[in-house]
N, C-alpha and C. Protein backbone atom coordinates (compact mmCIF):
# COMPACT_ATOMS: atom_id res chain seq x y z
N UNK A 1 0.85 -1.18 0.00
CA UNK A 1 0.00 0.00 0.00
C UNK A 1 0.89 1.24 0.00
N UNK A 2 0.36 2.14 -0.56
CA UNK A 2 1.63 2.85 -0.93
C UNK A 2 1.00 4.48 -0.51
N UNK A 3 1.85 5.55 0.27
CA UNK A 3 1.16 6.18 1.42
C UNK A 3 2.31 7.65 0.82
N UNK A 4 1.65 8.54 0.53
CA UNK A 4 2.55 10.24 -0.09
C UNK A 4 2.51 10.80 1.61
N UNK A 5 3.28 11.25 1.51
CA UNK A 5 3.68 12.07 2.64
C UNK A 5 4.34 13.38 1.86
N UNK A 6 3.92 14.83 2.29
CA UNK A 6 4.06 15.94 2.22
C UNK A 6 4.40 16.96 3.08
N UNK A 7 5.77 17.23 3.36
CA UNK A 7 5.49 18.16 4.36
C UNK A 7 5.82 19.70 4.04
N UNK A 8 5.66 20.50 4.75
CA UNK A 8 5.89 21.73 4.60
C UNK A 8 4.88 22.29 3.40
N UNK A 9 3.68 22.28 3.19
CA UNK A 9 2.70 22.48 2.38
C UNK A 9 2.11 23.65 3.09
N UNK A 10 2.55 25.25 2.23
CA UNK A 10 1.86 26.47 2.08
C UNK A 10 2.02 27.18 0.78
N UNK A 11 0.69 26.63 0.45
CA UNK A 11 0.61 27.32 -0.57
C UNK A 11 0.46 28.54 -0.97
N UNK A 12 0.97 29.01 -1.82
CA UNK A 12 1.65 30.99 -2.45
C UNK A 12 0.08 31.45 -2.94
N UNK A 13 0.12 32.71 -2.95
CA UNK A 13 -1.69 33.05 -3.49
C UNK A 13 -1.95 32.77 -4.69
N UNK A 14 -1.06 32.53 -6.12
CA UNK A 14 -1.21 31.97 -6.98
C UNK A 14 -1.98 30.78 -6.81
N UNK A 15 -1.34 30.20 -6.32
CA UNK A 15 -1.97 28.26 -6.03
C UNK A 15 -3.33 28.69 -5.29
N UNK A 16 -3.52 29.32 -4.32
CA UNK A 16 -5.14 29.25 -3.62
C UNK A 16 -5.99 30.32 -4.62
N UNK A 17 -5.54 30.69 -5.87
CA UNK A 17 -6.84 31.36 -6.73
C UNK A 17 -8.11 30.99 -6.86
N UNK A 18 -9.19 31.05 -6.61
CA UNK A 18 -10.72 31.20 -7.00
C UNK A 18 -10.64 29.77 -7.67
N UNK A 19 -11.49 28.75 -7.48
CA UNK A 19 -11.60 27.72 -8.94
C UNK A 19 -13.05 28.40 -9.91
N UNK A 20 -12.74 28.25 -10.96
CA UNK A 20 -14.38 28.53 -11.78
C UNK A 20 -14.72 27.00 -12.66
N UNK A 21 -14.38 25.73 -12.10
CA UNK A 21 -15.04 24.90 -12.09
C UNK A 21 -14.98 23.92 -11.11
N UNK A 22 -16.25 23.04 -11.11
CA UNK A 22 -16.09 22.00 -10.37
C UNK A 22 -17.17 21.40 -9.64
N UNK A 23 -17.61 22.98 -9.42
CA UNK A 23 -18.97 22.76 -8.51
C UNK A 23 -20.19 23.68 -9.10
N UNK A 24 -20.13 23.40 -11.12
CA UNK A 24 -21.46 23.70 -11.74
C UNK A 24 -21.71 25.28 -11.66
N UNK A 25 -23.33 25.14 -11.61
CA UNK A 25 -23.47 26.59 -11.98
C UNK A 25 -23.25 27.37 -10.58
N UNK A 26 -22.53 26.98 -9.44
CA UNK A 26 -22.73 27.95 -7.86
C UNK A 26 -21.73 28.88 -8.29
N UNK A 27 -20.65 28.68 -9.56
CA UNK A 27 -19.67 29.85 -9.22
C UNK A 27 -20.25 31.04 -10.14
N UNK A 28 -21.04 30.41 -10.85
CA UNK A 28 -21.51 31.63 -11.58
C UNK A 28 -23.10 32.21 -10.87
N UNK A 29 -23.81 31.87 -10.23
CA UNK A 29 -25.10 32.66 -9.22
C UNK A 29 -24.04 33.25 -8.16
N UNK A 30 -22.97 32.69 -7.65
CA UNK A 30 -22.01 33.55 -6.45
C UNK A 30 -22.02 35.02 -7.09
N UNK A 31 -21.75 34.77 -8.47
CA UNK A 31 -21.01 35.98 -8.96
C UNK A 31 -21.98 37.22 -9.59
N UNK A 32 -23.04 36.40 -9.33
CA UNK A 32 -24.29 37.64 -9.61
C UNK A 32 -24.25 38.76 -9.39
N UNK A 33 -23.97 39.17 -7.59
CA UNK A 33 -24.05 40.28 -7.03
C UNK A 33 -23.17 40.86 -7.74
N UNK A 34 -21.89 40.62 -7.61
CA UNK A 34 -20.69 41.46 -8.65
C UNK A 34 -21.13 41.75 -9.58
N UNK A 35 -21.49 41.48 -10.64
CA UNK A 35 -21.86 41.78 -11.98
C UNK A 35 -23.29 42.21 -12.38
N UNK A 36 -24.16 41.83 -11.47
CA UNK A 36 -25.43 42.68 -11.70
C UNK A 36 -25.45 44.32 -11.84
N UNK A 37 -24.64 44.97 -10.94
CA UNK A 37 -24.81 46.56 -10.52
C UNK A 37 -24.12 46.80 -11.73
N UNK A 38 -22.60 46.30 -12.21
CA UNK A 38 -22.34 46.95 -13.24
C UNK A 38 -23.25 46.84 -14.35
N UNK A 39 -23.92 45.87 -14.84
CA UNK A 39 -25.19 45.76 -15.57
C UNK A 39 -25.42 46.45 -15.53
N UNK A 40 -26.26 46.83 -14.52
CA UNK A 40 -27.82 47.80 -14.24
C UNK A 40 -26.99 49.11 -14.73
N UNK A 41 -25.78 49.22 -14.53
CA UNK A 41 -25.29 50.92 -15.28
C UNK A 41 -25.22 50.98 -16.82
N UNK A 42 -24.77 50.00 -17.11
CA UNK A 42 -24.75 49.62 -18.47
C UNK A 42 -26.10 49.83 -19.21
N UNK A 43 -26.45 49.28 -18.92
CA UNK A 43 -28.26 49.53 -19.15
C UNK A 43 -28.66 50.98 -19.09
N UNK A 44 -28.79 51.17 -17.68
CA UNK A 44 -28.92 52.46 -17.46
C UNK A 44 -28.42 53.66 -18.45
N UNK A 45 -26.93 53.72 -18.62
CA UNK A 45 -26.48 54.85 -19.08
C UNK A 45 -27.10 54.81 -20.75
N UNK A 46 -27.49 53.36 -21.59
CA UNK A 46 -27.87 53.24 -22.47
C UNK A 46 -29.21 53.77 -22.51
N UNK A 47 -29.52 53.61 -21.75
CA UNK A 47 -31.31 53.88 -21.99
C UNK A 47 -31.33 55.57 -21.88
N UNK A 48 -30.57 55.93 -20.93
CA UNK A 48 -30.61 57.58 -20.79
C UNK A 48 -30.40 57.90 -21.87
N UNK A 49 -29.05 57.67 -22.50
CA UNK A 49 -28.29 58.26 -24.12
C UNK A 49 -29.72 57.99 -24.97
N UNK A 50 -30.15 56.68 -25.20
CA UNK A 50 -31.33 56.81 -25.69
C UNK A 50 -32.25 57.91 -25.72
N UNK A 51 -32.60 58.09 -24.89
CA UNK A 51 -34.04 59.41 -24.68
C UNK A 51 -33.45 60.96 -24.44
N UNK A 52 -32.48 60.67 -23.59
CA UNK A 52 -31.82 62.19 -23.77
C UNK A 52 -30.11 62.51 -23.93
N UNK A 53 -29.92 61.49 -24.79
CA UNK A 53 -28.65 61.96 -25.46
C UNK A 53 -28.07 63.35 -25.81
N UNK A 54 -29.10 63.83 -26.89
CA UNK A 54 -28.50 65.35 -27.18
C UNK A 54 -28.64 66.15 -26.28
N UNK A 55 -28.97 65.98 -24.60
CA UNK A 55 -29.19 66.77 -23.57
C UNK A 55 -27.76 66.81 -22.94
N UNK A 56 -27.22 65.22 -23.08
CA UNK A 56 -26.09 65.18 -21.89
C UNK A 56 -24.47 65.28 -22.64
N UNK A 57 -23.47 65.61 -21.69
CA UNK A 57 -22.53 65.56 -22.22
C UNK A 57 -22.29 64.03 -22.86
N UNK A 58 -21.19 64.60 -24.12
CA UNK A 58 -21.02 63.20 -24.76
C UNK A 58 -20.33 61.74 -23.75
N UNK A 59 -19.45 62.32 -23.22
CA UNK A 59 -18.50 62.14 -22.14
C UNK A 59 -19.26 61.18 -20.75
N UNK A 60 -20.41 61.61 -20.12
CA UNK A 60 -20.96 61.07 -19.33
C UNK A 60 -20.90 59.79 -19.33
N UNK A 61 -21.52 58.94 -20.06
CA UNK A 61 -21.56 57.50 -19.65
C UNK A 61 -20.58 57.19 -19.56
N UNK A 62 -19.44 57.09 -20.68
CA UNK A 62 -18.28 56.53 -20.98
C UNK A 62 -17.56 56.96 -19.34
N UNK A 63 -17.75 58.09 -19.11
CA UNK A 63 -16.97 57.94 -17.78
C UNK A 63 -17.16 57.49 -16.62
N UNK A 64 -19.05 57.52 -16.77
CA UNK A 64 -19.47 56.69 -15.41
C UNK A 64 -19.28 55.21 -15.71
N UNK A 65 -19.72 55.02 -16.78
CA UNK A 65 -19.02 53.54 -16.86
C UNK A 65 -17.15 53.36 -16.31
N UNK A 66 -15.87 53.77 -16.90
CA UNK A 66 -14.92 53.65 -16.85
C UNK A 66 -14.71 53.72 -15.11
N UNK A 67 -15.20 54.62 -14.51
CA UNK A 67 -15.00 55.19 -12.95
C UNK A 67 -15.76 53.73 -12.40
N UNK A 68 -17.16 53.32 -12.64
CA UNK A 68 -17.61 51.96 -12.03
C UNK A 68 -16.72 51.03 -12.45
N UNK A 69 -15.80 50.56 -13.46
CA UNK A 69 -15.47 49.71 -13.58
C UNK A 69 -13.61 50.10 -12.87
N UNK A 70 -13.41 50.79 -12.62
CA UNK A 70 -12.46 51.28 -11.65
C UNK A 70 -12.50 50.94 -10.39
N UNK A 71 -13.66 51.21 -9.65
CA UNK A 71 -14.28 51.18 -8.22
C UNK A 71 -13.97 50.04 -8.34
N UNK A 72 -14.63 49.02 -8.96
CA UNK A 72 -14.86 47.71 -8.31
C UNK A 72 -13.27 46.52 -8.92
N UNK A 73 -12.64 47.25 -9.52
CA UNK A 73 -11.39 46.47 -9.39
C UNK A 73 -10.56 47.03 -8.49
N UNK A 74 -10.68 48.63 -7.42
CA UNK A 74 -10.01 48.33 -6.81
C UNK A 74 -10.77 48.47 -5.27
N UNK A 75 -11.98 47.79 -5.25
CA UNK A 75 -12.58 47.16 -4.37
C UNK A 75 -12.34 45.98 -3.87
N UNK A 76 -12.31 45.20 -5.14
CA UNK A 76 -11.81 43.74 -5.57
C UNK A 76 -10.68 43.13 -5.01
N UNK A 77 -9.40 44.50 -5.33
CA UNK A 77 -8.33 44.56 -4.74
C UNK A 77 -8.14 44.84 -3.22
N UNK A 78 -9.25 45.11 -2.61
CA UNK A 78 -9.31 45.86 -1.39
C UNK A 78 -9.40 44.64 -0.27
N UNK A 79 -10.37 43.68 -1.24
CA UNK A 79 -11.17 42.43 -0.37
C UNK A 79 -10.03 41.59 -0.53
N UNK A 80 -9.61 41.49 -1.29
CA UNK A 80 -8.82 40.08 -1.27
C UNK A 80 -7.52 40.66 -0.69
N UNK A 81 -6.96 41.98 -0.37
CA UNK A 81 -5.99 41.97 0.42
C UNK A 81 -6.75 41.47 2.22
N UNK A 82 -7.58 41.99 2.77
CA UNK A 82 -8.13 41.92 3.75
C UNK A 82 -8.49 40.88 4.24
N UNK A 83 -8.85 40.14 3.38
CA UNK A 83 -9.07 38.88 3.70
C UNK A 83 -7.83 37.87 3.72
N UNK A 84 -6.39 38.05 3.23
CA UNK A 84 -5.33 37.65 3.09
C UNK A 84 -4.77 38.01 4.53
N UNK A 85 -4.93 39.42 4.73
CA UNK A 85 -4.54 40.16 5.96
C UNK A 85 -4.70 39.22 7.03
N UNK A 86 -6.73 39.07 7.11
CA UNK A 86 -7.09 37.94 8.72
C UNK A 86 -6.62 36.83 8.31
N UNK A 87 -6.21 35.92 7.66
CA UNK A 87 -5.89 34.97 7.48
C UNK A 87 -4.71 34.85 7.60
N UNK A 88 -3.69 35.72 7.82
CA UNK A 88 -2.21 35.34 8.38
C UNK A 88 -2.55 35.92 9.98
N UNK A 89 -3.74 36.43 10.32
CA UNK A 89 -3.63 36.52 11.68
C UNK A 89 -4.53 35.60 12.33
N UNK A 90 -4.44 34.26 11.80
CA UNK A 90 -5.31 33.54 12.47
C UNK A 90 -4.40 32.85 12.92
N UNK A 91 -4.74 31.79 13.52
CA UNK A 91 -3.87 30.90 14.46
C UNK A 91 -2.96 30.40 14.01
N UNK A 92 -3.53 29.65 12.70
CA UNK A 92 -2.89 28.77 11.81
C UNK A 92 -2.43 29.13 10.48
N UNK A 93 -2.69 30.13 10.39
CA UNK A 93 -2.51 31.19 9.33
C UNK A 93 -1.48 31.07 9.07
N UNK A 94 -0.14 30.82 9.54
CA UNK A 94 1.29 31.09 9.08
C UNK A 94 2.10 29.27 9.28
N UNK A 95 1.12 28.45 9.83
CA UNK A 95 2.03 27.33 10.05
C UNK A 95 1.75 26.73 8.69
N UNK A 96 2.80 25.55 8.26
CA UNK A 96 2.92 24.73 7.19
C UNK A 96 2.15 23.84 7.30
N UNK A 97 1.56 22.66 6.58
CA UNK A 97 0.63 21.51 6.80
C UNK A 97 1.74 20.45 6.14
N UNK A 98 1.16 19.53 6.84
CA UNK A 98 2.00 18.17 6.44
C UNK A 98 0.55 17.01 6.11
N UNK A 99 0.83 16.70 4.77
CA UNK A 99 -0.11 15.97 3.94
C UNK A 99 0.04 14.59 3.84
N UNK A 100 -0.61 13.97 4.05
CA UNK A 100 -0.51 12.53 4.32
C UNK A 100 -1.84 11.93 3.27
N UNK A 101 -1.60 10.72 2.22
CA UNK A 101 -2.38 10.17 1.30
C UNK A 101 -2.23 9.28 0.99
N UNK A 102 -3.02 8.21 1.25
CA UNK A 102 -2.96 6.83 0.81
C UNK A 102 -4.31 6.17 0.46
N UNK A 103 -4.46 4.89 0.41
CA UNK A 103 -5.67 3.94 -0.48
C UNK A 103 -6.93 4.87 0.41
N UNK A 104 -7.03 5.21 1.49
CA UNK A 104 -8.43 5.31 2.61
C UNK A 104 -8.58 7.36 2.19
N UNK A 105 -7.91 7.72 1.98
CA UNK A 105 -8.18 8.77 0.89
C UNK A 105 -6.93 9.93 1.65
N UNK A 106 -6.77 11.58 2.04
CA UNK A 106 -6.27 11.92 2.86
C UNK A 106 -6.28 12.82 3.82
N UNK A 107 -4.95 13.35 4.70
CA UNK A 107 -5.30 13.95 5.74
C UNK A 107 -4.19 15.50 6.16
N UNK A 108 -4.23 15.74 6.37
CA UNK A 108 -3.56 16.97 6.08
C UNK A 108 -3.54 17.48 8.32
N UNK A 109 -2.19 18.32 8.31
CA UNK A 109 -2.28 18.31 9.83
C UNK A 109 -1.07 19.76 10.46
N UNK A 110 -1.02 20.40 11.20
CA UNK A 110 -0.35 21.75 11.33
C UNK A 110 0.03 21.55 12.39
N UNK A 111 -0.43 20.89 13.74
CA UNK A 111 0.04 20.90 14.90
C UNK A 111 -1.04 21.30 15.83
N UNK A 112 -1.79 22.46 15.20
CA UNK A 112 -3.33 22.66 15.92
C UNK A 112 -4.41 22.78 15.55
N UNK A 113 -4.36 21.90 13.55
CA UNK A 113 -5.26 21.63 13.81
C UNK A 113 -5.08 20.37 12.32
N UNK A 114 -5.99 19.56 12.40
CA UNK A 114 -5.83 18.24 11.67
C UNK A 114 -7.25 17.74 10.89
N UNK A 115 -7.14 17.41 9.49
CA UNK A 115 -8.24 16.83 9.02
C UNK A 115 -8.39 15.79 8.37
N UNK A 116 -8.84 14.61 8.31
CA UNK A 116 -8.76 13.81 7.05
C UNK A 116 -10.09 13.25 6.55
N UNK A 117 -10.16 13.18 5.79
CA UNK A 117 -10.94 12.92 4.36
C UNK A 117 -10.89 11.60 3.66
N UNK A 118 -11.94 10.59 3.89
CA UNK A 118 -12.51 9.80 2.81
C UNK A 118 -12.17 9.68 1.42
N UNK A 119 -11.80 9.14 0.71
CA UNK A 119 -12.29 9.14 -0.64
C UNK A 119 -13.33 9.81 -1.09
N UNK A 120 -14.76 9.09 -0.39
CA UNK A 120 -15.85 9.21 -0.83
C UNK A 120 -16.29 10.52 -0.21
N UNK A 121 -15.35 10.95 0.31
CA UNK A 121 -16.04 12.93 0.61
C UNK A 121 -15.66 13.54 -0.49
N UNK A 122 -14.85 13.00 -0.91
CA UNK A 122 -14.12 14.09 -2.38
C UNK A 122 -15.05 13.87 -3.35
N UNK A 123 -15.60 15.34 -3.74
CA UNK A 123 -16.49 15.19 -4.97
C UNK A 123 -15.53 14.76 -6.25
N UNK A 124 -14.15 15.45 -6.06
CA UNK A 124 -13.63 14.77 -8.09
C UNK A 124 -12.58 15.94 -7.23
N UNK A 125 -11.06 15.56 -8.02
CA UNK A 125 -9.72 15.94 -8.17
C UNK A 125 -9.56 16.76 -9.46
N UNK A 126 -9.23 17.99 -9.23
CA UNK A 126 -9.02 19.02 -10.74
C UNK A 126 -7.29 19.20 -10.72
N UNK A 127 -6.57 18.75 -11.58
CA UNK A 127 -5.39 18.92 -11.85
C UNK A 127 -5.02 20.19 -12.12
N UNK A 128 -4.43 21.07 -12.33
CA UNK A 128 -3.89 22.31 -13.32
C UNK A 128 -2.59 21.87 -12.93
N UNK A 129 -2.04 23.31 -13.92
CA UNK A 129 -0.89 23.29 -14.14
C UNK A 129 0.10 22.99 -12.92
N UNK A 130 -0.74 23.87 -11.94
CA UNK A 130 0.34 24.14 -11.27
C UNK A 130 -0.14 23.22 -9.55
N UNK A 131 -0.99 22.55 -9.54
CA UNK A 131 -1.78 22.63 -8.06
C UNK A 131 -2.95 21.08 -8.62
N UNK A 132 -3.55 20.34 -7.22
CA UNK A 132 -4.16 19.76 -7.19
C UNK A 132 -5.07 20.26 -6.56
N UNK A 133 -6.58 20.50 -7.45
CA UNK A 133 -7.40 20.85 -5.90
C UNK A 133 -8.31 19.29 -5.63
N UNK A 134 -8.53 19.80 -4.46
CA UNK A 134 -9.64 18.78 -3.81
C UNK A 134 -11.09 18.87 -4.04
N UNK A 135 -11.75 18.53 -4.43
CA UNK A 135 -12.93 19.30 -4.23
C UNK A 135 -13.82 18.71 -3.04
N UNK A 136 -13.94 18.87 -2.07
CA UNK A 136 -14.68 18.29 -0.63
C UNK A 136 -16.40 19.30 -1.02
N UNK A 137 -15.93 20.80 -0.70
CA UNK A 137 -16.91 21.37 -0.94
C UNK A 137 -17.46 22.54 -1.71
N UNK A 138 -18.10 23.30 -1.80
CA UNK A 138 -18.32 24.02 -2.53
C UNK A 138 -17.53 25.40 -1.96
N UNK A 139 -17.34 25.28 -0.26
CA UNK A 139 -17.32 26.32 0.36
C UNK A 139 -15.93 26.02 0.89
N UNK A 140 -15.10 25.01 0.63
CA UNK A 140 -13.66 24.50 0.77
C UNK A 140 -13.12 23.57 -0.16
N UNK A 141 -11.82 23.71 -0.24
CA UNK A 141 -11.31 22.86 -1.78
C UNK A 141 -9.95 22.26 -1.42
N UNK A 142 -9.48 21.91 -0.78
CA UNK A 142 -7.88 21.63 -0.24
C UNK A 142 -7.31 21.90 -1.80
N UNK A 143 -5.88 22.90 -1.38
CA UNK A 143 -5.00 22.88 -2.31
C UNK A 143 -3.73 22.39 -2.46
N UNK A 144 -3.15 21.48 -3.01
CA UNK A 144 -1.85 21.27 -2.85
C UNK A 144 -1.07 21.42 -4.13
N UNK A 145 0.01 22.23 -3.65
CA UNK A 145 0.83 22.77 -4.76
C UNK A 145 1.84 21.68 -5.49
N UNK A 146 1.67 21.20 -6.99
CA UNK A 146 2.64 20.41 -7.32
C UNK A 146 4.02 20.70 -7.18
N UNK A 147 4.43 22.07 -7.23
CA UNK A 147 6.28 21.75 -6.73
C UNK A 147 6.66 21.58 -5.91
N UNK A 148 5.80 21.35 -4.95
CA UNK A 148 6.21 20.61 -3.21
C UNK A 148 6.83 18.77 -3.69
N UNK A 149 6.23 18.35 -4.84
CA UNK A 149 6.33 17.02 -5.24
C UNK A 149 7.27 16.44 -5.90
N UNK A 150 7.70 15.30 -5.38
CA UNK A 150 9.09 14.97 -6.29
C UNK A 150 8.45 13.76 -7.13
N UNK A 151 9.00 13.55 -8.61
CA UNK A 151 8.40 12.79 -9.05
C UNK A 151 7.89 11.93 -8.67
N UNK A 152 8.59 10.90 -7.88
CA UNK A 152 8.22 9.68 -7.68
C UNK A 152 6.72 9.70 -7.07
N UNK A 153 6.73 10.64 -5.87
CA UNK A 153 5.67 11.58 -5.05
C UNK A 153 4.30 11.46 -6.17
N UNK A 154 4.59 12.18 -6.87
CA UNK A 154 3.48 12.53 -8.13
C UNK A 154 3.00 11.55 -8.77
N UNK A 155 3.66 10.40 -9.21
CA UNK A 155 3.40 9.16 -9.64
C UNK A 155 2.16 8.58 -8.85
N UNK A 156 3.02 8.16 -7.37
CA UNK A 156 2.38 7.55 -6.26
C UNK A 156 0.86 8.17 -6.01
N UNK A 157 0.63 9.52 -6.04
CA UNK A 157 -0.20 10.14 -6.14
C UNK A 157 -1.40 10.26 -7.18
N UNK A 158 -0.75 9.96 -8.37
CA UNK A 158 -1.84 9.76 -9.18
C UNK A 158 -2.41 8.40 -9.93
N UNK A 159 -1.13 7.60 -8.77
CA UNK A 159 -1.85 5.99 -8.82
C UNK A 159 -2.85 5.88 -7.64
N UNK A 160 -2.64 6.48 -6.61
CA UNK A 160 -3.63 6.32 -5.65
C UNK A 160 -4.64 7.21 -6.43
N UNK A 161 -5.17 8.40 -6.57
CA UNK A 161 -6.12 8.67 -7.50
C UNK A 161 -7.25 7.98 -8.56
N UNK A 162 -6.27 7.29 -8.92
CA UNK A 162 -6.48 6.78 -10.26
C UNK A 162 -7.08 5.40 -9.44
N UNK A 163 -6.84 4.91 -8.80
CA UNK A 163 -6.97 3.59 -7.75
C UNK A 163 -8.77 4.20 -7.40
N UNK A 164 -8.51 4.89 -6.74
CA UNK A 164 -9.98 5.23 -5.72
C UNK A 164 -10.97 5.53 -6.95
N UNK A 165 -10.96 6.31 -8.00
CA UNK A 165 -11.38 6.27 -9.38
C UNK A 165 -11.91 5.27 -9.88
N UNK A 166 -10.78 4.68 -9.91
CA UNK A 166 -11.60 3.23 -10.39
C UNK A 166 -11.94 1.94 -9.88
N UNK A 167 -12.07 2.27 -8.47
CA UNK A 167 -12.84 1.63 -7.18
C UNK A 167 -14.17 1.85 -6.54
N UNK A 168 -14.77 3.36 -7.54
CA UNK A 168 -15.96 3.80 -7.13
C UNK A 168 -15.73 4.70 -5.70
N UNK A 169 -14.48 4.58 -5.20
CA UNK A 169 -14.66 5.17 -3.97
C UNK A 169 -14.66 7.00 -4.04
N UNK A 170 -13.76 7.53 -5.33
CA UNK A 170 -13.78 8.49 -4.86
C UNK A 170 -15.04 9.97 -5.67
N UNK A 171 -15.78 10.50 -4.62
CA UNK A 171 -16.85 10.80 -4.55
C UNK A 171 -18.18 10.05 -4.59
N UNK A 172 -17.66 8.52 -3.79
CA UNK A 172 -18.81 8.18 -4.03
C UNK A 172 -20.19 8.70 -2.68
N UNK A 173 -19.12 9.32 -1.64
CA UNK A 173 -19.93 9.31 -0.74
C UNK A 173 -21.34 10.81 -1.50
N UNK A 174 -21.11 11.48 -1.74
CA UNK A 174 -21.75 12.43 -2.94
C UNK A 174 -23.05 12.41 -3.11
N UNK A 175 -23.28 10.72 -3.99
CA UNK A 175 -24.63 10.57 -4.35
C UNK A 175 -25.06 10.07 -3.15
N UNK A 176 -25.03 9.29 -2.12
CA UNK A 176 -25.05 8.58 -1.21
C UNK A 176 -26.86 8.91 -0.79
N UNK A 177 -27.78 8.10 -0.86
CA UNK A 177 -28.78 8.60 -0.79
C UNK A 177 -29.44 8.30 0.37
N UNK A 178 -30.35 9.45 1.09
CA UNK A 178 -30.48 9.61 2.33
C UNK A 178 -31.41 8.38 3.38
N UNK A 179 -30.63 8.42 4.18
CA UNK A 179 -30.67 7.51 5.56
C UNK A 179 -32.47 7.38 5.19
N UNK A 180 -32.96 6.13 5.06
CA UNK A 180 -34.09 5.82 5.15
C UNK A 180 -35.21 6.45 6.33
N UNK A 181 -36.07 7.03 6.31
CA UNK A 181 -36.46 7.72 8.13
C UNK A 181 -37.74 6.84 8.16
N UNK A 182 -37.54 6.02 9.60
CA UNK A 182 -38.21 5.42 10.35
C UNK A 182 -39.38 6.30 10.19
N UNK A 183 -40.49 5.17 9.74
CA UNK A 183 -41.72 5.50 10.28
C UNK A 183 -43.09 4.87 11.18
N UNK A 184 -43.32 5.33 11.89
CA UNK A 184 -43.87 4.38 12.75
C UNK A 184 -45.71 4.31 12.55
């Protein structure tokens, strides 16, 4: 049985980027709120130019548009520093994880605090270039960065993968259909 061990696993903000697949249409209704308001200006400034164009400067929309689409990239920029910010001031925020993976699926661990994972919790494994994600949930994704991995590492890794794959185990817990309820 053949068991990856990882240690010193922190991944750089490159590797923890946003996924936009995996988990269907939730990343695109998440992203509603963002993109609705700039809509509604879009619209807006069109429909005004429409009816009273030769009233307004030429200039207007184009700039309320350019200035909204300003705001919110460096809003954008605002959140994701801040949220980077509490997250190195959390407990665990700055320690390394040491990754542990074998046939029963895996487990990942810092010193204060430890998790492991089923096969069958993992909805499906997304490769990229650079990173493995996990997909557990919609609202968490374990990331592990491939240059932490030495070949052999990577092999072992995507034979165990490839193993639970084609054992049914991994995501099978997923469909798993609900606990029968007693009725009396």
């Amino acid at each position: 049985m053949s068991i990856v061990r990882i240690d010193a696993v922190a991944p750089n903000a490159r590797e923890m980027r946003s996924i936009k697949r995996g988990w269907g249409l939730i990343h695109w209704v998440c992203f509603l709120p963002t993109y609705v308001p700039l809509l509604g200006i879009i619209v807006l400034g069109v429909t005004v130019n429409l009816f009273a164009g030769d009233y307004l400067p030429s200039f207007l929309i184009s700039a309320t548009l350019i200035g909204t689409g300003l705001l919110w990239l460096l809003t954008t920029k605002l959140a994701r520093w801040a949220c980077a910010h509490e997250a190195r001031k959390a407990p665990v925020g700055g320690l390394d994880w040491c990754w542990t993976i074998d046939a029963q699926g895996f487990a990942f661990d810092n010193g204060l605090q430890s998790n492991r994972f089923d096969w069958r919790g993992v909805k499906a494994i997304r490769e990229d270039r650079d990173r493995l994600v996990f997909l557990v949930s919609p609202s968490y994704n374990p990331v592990l960065p491939l240059r932490l991995l030495e070949p052999d590492q990577t092999e072992a890794l995507r034979q165990l993968i490839a193993d639970a794959r084609v054992s049914g185990r991994l995501g099978a817990g997923v469909d798993y259909p609900p606990p029968p309820a007693d009725k009396a």
